[in-house]
Protein backbone atom coordinates (compact mmCIF):
# COMPACT_ATOMS: atom_id res chain seq x y z
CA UNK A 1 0.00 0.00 0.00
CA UNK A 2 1.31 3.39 -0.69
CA UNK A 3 1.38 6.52 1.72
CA UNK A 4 -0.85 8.51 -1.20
CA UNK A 5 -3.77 5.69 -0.79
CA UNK A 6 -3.34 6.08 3.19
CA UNK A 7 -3.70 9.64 3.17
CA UNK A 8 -7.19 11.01 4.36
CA UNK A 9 -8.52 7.68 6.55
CA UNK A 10 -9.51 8.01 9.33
CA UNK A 11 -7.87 6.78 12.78
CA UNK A 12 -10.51 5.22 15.08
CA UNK A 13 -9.88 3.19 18.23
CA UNK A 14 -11.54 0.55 18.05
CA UNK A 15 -12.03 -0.32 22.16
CA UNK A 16 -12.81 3.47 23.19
CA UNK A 17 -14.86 4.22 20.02
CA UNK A 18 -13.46 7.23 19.53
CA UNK A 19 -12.15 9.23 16.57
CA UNK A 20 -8.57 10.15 17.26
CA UNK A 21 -7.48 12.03 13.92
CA UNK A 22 -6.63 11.91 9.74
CA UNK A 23 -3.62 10.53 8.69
CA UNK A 24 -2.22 13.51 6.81
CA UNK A 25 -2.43 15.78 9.96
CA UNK A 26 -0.18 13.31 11.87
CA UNK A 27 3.61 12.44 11.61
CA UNK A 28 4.97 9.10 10.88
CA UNK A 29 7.85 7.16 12.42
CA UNK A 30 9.78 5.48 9.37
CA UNK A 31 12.97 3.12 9.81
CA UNK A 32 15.75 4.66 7.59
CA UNK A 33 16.92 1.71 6.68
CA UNK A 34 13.82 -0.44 5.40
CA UNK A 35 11.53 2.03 4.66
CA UNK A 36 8.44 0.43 6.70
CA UNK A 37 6.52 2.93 8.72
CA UNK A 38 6.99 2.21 13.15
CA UNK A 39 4.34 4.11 14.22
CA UNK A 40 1.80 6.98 13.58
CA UNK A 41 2.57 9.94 16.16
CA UNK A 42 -0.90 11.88 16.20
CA UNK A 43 -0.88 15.10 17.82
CA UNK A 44 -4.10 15.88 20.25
CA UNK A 45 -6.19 18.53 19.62
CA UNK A 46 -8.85 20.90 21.89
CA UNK A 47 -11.83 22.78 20.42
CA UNK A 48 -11.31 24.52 16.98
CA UNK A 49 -8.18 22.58 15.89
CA UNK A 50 -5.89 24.34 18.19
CA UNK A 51 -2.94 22.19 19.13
CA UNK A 52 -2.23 21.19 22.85
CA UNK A 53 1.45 21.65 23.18
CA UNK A 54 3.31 19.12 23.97
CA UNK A 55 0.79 15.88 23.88
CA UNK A 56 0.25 13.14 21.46
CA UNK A 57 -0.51 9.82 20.72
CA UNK A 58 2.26 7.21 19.46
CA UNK A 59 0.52 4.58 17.98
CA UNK A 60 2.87 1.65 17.23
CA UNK A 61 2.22 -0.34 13.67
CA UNK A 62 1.50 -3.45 15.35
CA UNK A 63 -1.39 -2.18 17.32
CA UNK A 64 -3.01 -1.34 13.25
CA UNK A 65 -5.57 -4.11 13.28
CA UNK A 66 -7.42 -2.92 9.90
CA UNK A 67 -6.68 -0.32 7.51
CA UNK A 68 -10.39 0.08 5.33
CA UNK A 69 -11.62 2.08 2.59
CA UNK A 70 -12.24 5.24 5.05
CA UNK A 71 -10.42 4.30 8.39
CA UNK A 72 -7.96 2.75 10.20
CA UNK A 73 -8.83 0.95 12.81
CA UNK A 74 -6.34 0.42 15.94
CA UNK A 75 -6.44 -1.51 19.19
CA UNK A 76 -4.35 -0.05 21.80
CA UNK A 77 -4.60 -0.07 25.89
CA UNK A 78 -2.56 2.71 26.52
CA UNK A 79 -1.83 5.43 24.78
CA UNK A 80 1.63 6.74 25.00
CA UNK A 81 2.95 10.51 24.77
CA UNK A 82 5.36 11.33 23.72
């Protein structure tokens, strides 16, 4: 799959329900040396779309349990900031 055809889906977790941002307004995590994405870093947002400095969520690749038409879908206890 190519970053173009991941661009736009939504990121849902799947155990809270909850909507947690677009792939294209987060950052990725890429190894240098293979190429393969490590995680999605998503920064959190308040009201209006206003950044909250300082937080967000690292989602590792492995926690990615479906990547559809519209979302991804992710299953993670924790979240992490960074």
């Amino acid at each position: 799959m190519r970053l173009s055809e991941l661009s736009g889906k939504e990121i849902v977790d799947v155990k809270k329900a909850e909507r947690l941002g677009v792939l294209g307004q987060t950052d990725l995590e890429i190894n240098e040396q293979t190429g393969q994405i490590n995680a999605l870093i998503i920064p959190s947002v308040k009201w209006f779309g206003f950044k909250r400095q300082g937080n967000e969520i690292r989602v590792p690749w492995s926690h990615i349990k479906k990547i559809g038409s519209d979302m991804i879908i992710i299953d993670i206890e924790d979240y992490m900031a960074e």
